[in-house]
C-alpha atoms as a PDB file:
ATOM      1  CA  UNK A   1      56.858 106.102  33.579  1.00  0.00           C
ATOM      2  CA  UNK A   2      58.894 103.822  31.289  1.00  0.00           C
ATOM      3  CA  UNK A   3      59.315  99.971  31.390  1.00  0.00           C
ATOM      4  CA  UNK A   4      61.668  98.885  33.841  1.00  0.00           C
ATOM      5  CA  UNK A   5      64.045  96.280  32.180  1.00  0.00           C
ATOM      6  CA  UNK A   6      66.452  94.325  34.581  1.00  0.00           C
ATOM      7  CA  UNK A   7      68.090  91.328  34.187  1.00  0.00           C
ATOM      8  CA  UNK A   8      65.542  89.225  34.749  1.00  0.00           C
ATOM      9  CA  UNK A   9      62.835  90.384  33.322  1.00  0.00           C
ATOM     10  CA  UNK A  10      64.667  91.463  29.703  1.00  0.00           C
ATOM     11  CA  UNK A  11      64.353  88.387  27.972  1.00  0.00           C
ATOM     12  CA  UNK A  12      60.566  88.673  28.317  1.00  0.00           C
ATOM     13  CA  UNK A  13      59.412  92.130  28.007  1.00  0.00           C
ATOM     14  CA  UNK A  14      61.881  93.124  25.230  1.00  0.00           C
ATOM     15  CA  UNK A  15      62.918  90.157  23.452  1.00  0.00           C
ATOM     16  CA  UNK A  16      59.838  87.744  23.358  1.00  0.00           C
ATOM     17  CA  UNK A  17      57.310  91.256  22.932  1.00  0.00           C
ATOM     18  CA  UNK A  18      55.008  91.186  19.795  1.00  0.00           C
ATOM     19  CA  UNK A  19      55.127  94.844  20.292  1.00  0.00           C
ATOM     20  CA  UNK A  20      58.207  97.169  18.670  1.00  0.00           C
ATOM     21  CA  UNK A  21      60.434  97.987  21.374  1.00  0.00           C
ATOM     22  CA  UNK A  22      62.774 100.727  22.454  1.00  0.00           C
ATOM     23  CA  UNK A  23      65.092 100.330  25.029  1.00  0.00           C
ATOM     24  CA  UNK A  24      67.232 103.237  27.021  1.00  0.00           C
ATOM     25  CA  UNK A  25      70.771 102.284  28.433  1.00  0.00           C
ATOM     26  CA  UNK A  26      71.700 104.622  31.268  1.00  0.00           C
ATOM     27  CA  UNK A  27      73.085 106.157  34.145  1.00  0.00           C
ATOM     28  CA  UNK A  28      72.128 108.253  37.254  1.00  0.00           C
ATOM     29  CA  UNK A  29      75.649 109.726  36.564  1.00  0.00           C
ATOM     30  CA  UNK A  30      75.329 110.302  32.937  1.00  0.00           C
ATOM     31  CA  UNK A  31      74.664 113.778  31.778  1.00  0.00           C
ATOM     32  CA  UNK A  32      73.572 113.007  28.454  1.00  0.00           C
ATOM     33  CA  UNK A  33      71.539 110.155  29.670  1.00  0.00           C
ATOM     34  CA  UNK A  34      69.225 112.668  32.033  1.00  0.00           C
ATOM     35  CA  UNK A  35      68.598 114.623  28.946  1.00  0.00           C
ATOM     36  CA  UNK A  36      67.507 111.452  27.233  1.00  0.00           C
ATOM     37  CA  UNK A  37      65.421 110.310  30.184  1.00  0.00           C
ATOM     38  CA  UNK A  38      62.118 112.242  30.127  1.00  0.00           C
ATOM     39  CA  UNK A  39      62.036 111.861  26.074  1.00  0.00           C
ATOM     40  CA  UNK A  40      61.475 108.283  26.630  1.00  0.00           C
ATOM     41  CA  UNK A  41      59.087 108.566  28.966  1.00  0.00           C
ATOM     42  CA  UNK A  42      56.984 110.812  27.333  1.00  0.00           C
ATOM     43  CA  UNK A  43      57.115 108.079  24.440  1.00  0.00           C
ATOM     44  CA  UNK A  44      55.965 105.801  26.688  1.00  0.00           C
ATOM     45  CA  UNK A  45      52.920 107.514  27.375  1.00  0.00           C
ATOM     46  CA  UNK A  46      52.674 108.566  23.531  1.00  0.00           C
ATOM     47  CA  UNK A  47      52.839 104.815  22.487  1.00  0.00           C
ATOM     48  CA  UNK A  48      50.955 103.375  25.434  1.00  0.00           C
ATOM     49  CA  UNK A  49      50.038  99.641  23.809  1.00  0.00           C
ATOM     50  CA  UNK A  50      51.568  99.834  20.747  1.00  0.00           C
ATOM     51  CA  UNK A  51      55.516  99.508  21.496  1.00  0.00           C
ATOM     52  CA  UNK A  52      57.092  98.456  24.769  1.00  0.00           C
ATOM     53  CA  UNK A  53      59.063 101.694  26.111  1.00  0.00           C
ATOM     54  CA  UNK A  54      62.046 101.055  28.793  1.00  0.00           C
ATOM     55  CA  UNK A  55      65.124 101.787  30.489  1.00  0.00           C
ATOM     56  CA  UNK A  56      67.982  99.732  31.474  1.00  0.00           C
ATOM     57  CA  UNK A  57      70.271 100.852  34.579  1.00  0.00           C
ATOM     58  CA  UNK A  58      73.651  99.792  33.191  1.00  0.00           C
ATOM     59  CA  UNK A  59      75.042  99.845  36.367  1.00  0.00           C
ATOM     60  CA  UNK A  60      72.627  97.450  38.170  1.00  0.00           C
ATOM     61  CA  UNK A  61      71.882  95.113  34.891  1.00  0.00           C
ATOM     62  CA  UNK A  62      75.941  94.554  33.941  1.00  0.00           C
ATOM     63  CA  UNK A  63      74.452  91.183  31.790  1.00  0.00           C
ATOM     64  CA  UNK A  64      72.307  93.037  29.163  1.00  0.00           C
ATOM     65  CA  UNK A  65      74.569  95.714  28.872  1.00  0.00           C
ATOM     66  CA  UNK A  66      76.965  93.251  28.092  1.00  0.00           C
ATOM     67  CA  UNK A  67      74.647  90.958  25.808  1.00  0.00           C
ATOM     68  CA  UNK A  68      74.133  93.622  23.384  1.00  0.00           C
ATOM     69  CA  UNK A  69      77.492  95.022  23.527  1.00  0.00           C
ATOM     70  CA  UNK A  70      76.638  98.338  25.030  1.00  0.00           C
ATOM     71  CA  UNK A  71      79.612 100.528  25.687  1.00  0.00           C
ATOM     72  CA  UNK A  72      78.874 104.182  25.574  1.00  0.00           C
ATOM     73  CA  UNK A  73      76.044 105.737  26.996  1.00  0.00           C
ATOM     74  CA  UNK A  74      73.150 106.543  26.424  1.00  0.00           C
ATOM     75  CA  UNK A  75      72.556 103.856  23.733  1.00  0.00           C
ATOM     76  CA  UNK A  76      68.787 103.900  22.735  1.00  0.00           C
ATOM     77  CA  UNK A  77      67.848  99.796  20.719  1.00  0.00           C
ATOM     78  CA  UNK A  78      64.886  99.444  18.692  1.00  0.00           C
ATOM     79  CA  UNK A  79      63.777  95.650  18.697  1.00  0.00           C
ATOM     80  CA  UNK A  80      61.308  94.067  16.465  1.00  0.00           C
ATOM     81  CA  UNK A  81      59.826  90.436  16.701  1.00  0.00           C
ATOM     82  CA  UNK A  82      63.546  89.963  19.387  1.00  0.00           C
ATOM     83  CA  UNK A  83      65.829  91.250  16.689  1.00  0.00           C
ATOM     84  CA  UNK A  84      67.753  94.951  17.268  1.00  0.00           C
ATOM     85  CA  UNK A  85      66.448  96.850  14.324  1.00  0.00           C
ATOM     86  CA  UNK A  86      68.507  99.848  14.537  1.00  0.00           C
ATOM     87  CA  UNK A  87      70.111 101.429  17.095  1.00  0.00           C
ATOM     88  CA  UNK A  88      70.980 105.471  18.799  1.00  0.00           C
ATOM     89  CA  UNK A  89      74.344 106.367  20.098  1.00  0.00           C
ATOM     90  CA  UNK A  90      74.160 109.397  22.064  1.00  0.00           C
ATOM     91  CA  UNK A  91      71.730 111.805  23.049  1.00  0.00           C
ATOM     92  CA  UNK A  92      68.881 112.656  20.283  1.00  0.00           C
ATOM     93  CA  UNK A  93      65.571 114.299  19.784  1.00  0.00           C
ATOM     94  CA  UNK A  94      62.339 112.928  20.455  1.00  0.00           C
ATOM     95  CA  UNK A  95      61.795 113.325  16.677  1.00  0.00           C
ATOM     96  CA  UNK A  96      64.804 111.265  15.875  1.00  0.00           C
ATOM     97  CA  UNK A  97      63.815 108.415  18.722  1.00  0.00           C
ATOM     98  CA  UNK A  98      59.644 109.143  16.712  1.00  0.00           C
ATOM     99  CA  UNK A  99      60.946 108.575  13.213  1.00  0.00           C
ATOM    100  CA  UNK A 100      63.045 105.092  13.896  1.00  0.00           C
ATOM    101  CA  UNK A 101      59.841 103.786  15.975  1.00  0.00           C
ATOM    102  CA  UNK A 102      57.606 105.100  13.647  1.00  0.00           C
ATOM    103  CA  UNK A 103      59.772 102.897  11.049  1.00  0.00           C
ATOM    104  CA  UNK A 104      59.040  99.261  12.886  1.00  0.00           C
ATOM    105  CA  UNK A 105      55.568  99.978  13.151  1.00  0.00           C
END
């Protein structure tokens, strides 16, 4: 199961991390979001110590969502060394989440 990121625990686990990390904004009432769900799980397991893998509930973490300017969802950021590296608006394939990890390793 993926990272939890909330509020308070954001700042550490995704923007102090000396890992590459991927962060999911989402949800429970977003379609696309469901469909974008288990693919970042599954990368969780598939990059188990090398990148920090989580989701953020938009509607219970308003400040991050907010922070990073997040307005349509889902919205999948790629951080490196606390800097958003590139970003994916909308639903995508697990190949298309792969290759722009793959990239900050």
């Amino acid at each position: 199961m993926a990272v939890e990121f909330t509020d308070a625990n954001f700042e550490e686990l995704a923007m102090q991390s000396d890992k590459p990390v991927v962060v999911d904004f989402w949800a429970q009432w977003c379609g696309p979001c469901r469909m974008v769900g288990p693919i970042i799980d599954e990368l969780h397991g598939d990059y188990d110590g090398k990148a920090v893998i989580g989701k953020v509930d938009v509607d219970k973490n308003p400040s991050i969502s907010a922070k990073f300017g997040v307005r349509n969802i889902p919205t999948v950021l790629f951080i490196k060394n606390g800097e958003i590296v590139d970003k994916q608006v909308g639903a995508a394939s697990k190949a298309a989440y792969q290759e722009k990890l793959d990239a900050m390793m």
